[in-house]
Protein backbone atom coordinates (compact mmCIF):
# COMPACT_ATOMS: atom_id res chain seq x y z
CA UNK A 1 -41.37 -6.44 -18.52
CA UNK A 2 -42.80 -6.04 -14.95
CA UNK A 3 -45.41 -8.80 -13.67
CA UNK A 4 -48.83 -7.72 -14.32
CA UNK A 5 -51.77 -9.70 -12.94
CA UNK A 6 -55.41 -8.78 -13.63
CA UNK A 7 -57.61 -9.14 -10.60
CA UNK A 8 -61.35 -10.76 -11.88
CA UNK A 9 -64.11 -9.45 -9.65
CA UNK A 10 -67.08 -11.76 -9.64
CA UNK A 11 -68.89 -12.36 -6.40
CA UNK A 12 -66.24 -11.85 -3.92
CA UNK A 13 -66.58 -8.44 -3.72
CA UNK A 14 -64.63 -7.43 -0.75
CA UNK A 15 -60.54 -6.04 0.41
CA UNK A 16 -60.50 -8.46 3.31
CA UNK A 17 -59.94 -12.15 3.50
CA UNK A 18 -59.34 -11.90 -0.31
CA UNK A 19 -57.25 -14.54 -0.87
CA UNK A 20 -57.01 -13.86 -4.63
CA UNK A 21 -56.26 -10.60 -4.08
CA UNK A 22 -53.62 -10.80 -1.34
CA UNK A 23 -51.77 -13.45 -3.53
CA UNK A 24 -51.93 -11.29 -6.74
CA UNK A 25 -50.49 -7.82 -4.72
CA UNK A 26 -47.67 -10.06 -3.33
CA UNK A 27 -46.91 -11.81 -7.10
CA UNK A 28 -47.15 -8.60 -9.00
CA UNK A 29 -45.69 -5.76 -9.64
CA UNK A 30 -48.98 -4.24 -10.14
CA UNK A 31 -52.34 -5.32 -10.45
CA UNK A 32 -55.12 -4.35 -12.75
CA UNK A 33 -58.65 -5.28 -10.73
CA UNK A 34 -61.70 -5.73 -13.42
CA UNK A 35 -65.36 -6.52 -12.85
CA UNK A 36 -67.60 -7.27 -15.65
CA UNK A 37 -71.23 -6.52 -15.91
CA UNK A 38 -72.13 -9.38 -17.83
CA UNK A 39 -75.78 -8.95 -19.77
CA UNK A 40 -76.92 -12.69 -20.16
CA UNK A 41 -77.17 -12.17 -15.81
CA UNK A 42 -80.51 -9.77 -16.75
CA UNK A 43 -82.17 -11.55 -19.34
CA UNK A 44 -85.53 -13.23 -19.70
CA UNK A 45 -85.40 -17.06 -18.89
CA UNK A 46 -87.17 -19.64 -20.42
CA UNK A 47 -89.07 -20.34 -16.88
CA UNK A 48 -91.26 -16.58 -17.31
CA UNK A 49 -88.61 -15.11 -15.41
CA UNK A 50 -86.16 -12.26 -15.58
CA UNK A 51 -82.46 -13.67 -14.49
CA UNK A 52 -81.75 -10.53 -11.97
CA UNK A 53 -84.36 -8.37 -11.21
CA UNK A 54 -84.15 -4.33 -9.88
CA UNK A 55 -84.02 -4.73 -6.27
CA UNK A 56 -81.41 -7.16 -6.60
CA UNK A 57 -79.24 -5.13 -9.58
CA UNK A 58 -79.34 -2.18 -7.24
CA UNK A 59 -77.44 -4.09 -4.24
CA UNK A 60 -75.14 -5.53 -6.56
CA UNK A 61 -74.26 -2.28 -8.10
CA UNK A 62 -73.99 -0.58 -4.79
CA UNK A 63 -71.85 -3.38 -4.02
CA UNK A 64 -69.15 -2.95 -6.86
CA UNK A 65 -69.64 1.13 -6.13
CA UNK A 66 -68.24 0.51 -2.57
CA UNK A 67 -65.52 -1.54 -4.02
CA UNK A 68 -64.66 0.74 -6.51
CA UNK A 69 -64.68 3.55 -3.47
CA UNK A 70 -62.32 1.18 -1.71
CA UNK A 71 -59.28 0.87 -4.74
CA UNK A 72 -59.75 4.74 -5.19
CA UNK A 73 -58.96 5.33 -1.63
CA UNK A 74 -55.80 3.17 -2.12
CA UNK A 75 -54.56 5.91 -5.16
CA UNK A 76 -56.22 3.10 -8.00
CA UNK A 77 -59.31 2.12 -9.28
CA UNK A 78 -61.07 -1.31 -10.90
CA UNK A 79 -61.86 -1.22 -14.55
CA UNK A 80 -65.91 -1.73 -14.99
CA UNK A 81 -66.89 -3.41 -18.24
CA UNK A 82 -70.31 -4.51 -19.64
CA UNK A 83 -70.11 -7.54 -21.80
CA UNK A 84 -69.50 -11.02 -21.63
CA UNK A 85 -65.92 -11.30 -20.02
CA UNK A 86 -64.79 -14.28 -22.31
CA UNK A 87 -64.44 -11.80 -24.98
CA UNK A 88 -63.82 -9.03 -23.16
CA UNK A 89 -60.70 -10.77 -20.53
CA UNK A 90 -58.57 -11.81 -23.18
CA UNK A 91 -58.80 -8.53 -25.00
CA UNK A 92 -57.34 -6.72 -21.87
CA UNK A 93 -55.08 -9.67 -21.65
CA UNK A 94 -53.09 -9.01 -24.97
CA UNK A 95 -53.82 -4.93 -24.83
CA UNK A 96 -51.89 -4.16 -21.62
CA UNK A 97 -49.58 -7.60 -21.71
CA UNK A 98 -51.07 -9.56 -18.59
CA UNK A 99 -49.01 -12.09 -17.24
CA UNK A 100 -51.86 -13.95 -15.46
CA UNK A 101 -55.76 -13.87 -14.70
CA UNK A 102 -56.57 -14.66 -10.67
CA UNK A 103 -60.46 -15.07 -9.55
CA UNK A 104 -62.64 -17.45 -7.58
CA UNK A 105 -63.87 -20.68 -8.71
CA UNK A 106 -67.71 -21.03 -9.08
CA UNK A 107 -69.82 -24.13 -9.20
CA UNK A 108 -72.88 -23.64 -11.06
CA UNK A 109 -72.87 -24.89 -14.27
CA UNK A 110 -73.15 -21.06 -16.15
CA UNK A 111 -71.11 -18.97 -14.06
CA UNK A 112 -68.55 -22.65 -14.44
CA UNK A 113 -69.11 -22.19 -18.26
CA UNK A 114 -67.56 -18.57 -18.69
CA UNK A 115 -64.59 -19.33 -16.62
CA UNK A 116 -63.80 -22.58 -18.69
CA UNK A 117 -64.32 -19.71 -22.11
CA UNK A 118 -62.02 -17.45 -20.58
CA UNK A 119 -59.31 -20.19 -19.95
CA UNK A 120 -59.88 -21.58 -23.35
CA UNK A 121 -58.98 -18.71 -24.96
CA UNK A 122 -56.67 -17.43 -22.09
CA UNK A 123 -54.70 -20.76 -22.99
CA UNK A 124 -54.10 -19.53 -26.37
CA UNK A 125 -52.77 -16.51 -25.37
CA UNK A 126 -50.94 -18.42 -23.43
CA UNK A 127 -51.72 -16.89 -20.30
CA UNK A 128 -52.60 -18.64 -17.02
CA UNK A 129 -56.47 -18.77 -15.37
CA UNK A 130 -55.49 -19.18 -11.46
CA UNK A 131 -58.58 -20.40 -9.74
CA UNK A 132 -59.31 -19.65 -5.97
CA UNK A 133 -61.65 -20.81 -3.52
CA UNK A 134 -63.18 -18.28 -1.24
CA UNK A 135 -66.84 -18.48 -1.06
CA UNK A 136 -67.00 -21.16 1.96
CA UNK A 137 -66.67 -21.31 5.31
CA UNK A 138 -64.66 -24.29 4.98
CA UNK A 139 -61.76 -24.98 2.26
CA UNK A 140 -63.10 -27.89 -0.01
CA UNK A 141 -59.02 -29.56 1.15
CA UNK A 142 -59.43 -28.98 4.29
CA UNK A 143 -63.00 -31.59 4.73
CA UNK A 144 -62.59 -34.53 6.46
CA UNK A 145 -63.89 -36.24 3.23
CA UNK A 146 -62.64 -36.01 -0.78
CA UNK A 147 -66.04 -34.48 -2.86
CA UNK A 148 -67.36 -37.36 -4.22
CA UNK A 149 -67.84 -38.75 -0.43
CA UNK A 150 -69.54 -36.03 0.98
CA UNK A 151 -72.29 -37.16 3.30
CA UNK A 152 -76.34 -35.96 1.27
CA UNK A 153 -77.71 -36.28 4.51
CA UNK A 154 -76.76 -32.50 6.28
CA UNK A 155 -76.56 -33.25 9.84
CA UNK A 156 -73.82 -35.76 8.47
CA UNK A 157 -72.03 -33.39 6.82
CA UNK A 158 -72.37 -31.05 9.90
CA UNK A 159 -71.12 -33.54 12.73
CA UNK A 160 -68.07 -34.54 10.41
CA UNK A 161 -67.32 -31.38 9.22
CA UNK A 162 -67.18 -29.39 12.98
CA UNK A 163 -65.89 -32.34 13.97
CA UNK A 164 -62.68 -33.21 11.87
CA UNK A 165 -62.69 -29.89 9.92
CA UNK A 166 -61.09 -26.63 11.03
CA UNK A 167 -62.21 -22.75 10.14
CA UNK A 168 -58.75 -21.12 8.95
CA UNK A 169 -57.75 -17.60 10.11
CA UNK A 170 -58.67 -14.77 7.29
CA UNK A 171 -56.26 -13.19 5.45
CA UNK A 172 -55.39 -9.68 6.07
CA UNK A 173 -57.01 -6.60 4.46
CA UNK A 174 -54.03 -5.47 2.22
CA UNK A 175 -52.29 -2.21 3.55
CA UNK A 176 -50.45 -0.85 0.01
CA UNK A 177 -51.25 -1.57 -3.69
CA UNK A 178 -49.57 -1.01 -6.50
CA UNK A 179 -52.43 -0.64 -9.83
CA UNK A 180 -52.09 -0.80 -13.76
CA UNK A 181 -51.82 2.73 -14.96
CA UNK A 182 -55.11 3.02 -17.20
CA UNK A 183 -56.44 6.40 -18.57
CA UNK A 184 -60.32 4.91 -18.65
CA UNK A 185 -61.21 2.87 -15.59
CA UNK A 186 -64.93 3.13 -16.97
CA UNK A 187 -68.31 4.28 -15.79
CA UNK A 188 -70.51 2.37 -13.65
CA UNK A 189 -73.75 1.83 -15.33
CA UNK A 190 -76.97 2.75 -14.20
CA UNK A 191 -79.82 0.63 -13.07
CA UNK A 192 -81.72 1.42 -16.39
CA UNK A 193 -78.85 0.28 -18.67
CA UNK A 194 -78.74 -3.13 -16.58
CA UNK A 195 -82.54 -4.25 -16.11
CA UNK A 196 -84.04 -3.62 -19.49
CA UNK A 197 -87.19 -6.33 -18.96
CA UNK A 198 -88.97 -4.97 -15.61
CA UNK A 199 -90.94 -1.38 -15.13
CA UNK A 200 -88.66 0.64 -12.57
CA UNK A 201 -91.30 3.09 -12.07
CA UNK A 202 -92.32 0.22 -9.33
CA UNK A 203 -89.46 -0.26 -7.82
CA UNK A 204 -89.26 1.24 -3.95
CA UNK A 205 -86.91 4.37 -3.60
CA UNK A 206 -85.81 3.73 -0.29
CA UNK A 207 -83.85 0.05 0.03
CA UNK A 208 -84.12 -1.58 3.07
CA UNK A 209 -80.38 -3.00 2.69
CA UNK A 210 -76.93 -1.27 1.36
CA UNK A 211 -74.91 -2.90 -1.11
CA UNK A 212 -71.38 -2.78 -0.07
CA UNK A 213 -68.38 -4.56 2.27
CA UNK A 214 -68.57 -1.02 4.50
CA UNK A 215 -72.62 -1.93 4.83
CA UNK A 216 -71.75 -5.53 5.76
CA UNK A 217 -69.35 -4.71 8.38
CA UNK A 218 -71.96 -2.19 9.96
CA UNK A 219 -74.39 -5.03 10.07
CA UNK A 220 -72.48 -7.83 11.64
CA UNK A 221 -71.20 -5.02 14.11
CA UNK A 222 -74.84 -4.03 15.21
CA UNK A 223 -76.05 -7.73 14.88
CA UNK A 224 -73.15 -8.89 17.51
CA UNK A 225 -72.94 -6.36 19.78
CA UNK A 226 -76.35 -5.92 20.17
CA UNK A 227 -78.46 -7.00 23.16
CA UNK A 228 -81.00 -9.83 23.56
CA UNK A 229 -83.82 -7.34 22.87
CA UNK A 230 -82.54 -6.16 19.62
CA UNK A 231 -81.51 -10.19 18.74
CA UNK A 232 -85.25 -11.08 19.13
CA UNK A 233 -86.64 -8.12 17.52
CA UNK A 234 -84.91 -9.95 14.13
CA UNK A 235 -86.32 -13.16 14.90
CA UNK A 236 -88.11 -14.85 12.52
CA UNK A 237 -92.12 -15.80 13.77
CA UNK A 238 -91.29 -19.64 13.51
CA UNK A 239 -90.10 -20.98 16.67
CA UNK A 240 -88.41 -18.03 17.87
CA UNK A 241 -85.65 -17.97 15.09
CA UNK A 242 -83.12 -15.11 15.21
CA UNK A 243 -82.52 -14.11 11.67
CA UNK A 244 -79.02 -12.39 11.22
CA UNK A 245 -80.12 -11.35 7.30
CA UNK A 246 -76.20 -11.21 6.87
CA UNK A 247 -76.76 -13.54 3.45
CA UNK A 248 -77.37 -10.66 1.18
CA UNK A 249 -73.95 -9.62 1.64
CA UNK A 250 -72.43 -13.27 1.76
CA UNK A 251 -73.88 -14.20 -1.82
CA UNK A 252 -72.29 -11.29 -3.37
CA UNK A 253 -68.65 -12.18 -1.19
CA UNK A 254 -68.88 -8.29 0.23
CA UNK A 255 -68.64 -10.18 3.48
CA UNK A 256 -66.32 -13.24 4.14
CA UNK A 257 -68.05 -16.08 6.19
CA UNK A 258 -64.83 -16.70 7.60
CA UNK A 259 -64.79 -13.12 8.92
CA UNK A 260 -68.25 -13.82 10.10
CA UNK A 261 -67.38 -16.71 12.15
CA UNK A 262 -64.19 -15.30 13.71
CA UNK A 263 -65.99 -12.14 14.65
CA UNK A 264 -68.56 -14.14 16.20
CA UNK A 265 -65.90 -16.19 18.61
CA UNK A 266 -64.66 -12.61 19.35
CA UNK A 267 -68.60 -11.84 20.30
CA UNK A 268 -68.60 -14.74 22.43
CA UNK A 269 -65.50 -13.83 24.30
CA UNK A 270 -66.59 -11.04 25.10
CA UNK A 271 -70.62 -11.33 26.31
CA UNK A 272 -70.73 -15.44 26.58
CA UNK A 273 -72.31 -17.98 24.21
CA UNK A 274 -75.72 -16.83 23.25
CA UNK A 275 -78.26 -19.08 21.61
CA UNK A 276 -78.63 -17.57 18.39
CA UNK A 277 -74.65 -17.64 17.43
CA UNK A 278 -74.90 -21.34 16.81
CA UNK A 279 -77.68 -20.78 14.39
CA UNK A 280 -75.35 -18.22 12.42
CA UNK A 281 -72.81 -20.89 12.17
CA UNK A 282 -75.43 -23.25 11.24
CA UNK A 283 -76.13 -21.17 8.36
CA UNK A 284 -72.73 -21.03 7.49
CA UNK A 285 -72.67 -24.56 7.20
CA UNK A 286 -75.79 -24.79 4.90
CA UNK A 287 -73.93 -22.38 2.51
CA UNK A 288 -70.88 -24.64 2.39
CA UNK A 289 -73.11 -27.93 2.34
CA UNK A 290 -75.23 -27.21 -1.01
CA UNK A 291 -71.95 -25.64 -2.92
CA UNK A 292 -70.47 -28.69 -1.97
CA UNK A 293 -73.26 -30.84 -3.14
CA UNK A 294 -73.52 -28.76 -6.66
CA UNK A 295 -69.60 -29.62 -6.90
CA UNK A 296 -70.33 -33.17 -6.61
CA UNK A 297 -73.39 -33.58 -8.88
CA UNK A 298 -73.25 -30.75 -11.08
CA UNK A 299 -76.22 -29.90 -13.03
CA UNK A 300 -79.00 -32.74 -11.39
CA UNK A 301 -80.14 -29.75 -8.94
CA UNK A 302 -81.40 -27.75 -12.26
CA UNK A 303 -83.82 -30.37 -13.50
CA UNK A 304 -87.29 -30.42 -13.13
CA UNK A 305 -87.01 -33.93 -12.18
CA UNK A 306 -83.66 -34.09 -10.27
CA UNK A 307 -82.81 -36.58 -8.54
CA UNK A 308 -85.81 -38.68 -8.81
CA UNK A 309 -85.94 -40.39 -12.31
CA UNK A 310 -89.48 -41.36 -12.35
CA UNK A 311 -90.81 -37.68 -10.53
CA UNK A 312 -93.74 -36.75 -12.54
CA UNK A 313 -92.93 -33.43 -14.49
CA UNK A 314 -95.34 -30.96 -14.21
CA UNK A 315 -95.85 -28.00 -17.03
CA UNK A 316 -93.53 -24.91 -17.21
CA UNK A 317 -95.53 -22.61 -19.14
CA UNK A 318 -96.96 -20.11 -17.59
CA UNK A 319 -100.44 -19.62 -15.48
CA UNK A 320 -102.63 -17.58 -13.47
CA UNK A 321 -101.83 -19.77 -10.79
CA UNK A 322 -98.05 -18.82 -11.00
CA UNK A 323 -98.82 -15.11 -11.68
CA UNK A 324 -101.17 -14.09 -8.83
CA UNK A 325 -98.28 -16.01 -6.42
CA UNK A 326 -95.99 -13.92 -7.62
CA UNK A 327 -97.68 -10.79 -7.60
CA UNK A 328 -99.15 -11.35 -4.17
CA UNK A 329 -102.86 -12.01 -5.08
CA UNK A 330 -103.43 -15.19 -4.52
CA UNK A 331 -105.71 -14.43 -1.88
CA UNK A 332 -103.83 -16.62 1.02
CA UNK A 333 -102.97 -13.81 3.12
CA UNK A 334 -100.24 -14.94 4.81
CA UNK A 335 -98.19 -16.04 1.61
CA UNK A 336 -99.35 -12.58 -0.07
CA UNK A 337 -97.64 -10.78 2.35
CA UNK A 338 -94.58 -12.43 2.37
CA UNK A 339 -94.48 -12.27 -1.56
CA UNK A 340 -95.62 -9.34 -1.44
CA UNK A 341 -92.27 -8.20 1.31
CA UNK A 342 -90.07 -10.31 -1.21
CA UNK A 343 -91.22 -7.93 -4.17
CA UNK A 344 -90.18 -4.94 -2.18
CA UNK A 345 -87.26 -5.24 -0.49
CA UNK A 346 -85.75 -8.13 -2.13
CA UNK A 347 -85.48 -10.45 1.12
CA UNK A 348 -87.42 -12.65 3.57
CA UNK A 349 -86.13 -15.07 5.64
CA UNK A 350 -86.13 -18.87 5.64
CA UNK A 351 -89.18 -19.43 7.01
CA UNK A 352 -90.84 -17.28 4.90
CA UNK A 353 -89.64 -18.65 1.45
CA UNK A 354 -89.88 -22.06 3.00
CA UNK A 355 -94.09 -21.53 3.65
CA UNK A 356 -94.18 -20.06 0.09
CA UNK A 357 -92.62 -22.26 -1.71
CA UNK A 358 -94.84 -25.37 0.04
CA UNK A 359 -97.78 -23.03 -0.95
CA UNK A 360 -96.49 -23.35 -4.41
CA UNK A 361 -95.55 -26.65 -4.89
CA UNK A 362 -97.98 -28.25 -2.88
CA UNK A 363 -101.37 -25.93 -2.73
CA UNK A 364 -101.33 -24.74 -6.04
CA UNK A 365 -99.37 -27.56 -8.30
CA UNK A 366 -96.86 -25.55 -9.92
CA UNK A 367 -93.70 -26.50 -10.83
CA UNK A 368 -90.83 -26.38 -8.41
CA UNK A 369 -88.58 -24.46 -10.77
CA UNK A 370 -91.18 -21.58 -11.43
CA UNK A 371 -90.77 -20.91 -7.88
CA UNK A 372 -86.86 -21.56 -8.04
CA UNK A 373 -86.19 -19.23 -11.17
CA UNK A 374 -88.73 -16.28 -9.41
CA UNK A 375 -86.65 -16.14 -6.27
CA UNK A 376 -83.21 -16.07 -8.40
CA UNK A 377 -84.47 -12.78 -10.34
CA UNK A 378 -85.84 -11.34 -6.59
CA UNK A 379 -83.41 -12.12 -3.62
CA UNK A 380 -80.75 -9.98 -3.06
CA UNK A 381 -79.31 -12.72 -1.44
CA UNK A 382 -79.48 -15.07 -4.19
CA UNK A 383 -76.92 -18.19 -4.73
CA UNK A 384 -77.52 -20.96 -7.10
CA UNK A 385 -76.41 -23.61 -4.89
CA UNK A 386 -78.78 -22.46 -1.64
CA UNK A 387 -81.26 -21.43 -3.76
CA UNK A 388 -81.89 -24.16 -6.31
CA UNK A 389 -80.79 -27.11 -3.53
CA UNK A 390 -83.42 -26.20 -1.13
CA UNK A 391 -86.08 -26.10 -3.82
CA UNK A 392 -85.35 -29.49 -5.01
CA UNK A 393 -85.00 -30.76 -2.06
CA UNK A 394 -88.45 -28.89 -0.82
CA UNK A 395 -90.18 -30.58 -4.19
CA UNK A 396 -89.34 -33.81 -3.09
CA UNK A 397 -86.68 -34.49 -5.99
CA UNK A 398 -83.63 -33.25 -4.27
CA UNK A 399 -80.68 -35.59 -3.13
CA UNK A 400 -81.78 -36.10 0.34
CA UNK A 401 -84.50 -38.39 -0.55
CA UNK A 402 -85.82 -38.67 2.57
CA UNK A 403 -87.59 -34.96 2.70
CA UNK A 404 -89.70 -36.48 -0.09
CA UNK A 405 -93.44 -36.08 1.60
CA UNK A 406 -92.27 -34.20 4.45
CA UNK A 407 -93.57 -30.70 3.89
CA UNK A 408 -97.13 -30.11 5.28
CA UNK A 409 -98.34 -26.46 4.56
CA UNK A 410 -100.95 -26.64 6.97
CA UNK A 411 -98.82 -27.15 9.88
CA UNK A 412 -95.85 -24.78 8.75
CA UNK A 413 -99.09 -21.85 8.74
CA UNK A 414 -99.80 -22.91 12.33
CA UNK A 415 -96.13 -23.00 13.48
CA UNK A 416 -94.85 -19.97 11.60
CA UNK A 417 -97.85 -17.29 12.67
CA UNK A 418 -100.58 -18.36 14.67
CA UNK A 419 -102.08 -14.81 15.30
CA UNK A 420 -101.37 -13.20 12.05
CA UNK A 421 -98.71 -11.24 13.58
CA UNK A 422 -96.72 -10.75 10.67
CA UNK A 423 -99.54 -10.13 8.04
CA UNK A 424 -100.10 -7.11 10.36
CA UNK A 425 -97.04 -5.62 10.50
CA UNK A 426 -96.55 -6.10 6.59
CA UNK A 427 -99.88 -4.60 5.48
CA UNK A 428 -98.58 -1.92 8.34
């Protein structure tokens, strides 16, 4: 019986610097690559939420489309599912006599759940789970420090880590596969069958970002080669801030950050340092640090009260408060208009959620993980880790116990758009 691994698509959807899937074409006699459209990820939460909104189902079906596109023009395909994949892996598994199960660790505590189900039961078919890590810029064995040691304080973690740390090379887009014969690879589903809880009538019909590895690769092209005009034409109102808006197509693993920091050294090579390259790297490192951080304390980052035993826990039902934020009428209009971009195109930058979230917290008194739980269903560019770490830590209850206090909204508004610059271009 030939060697037959099946290939587990979650959020690494890309062919290069695929470690899981270089290693499974070189073990196998074929592979069989599978991606699951799981339905708990677009259901209500209990925070008045919806777990993945429209905008941000679009870019990730986009994004499996392209990698579907990808196998096809190799002579295969991947098999697309919809269900829960612990019962749907182990079916495959026994049907079409897998020899072993490759995909990417996760850390949050769900996405952790379903691969410790599919193991489970995987086990009992006695069948292998082979877990690999390829979400970070930096390999967890490669630190300077074991998990439980990692520095809370970031700039820490950022002078050890470029310090003592090194970036490894990426691995290389395969050239030749060999795939599972199947005679159904499946049907991608459309947006309706996915997002069952939100009116798609509103929904915009032109998307201001691509799903895909092919989209990524354009866009870290254009945002390297381009010139200083173009690089501060994306920067951010706040101090000047060049915003690469790559991190739509890191959270979903279409683009490797590994690729994105060896790409940038090739930039440099060939035009010189330029200021805003270090900040890309610094956001590479911001990735790495929260997923490391939700590796070492788990679930804390989830809790209303976090890190801070005594924090005073405020309501979660919902209010009009929370609803006119949301829908962009809470007559600030500054924070409307950034909402109100969020709602649209499914992005806005750091800065932006940063003065929105203080606006919630702080101004109007709501919960932390209203806020936390509305970004999740909007951003395109949506990771537990980076999402739900900076919200703690922005409420005060987050492990770095020092930001506790240190969010003024008044002097973010003053900083971030002192002539209503950007409420004019987005009511424009």
């Amino acid at each position: 019986m030939s060697k037959k691994i099946l290939v587990w698509f979650r959020n690494d959807l890309r062919m290069h610097d695929n470690e899981m899937l270089v290693e499974a074409i070189a073990k196998s006699e074929e592979i069989m690559p599978v991606y699951c459209f799981d339905p708990r990820h677009f259901e209500p939460t209990r925070y008045h939420s919806i777990k993945t909104g429209a905008v941000r189902a679009r870019f990730l079906l986009e994004s499996v489309q392209a990698l579907r596109q990808s196998f096809q023009q190799f002579g295969g395909d991947i098999l697309i599912l919809q269900g829960k994949p612990e019962e749907l892996l182990p079916q495959l598994v026994a049907e079409h006599h897998i020899t072993e199960v490759y995909h990417h660790r996760e850390v949050a505590s769900e996405e952790t759940a379903v691969s410790v189900a599919v193991e489970d039961l995987l086990w009992k078919l006695r069948v292998n789970l082979k877990h690999f890590i390829g979400h970070t810029l930096y390999n967890k064995e490669d630190l300077p420090f074991p998990i439980k040691d990692i520095p809370d304080v970031f700039t820490q973690f950022k002078k050890k880590t470029e310090r003592d740390a090194l970036v490894k090379p990426c691995f290389p887009t395969p050239a030749h596969i060999v795939f599972a014969q199947l005679d159904d690879w499946g049907n991608m589903p459309v947006l309706s069958d996915l997002v069952l809880h939100e009116d798609l009538q509103d929904l915009s019909a032109v998307a201001e970002f691509k799903g895909g590895e092919a989209a990524a690769f354009k866009h870290l092209y254009d945002f390297l080669h381009a010139g200083e005009d173009m690089a501060l034409a994306n920067a951010s109102l706040k101090k000047n801030e060049v915003v690469s808006r790559l991190s739509p197509w890191l959270a979903l693993g279409c683009l490797s950050p590994r690729e994105v920091y060896w790409k940038m050294k090739e930039a440099e090579a060939n035009y010189g340092l330029k200021p805003y390259f270090n900040q890309v790297v610094l956001g590479l490192l911001w990735r790495d640090y929260y997923r490391f951080m939700f590796k070492k304390y788990g679930n804390t980052f989830f809790k209303p009260e976090g890190f801070k035993k005594d924090a005073q826990v405020i309501s979660l039902s919902d209010s009009e408060l929370l609803h006119s934020w949301k829908t962009a009428s809470t007559g600030h209009p500054l924070v409307d208009a950034i909402m109100h971009e969020l709602n649209q195109t499914g992005y806005i930058n750091n800065a932006s959620r940063l003065l929105v979230a203080t606006y919630l917290v702080y101004e109007l008194k709501v919960n932390w993980v209203m806020g936390a739980a509305y970004l999740e269903e909007k951003l395109i560019d949506y990771c537990p880790a980076s999402n739900w770490g900076n919200w703690a830590n922005l409420a005060g209850v987050g492990n770095d116990q020092r930001l506790t206090g240190s969010f003024d909204f008044e002097k973010q508004l003053k900083a971030f758009d002192p002539k209503s610059t950007y409420v004019q271009a987005v009511r424009a």
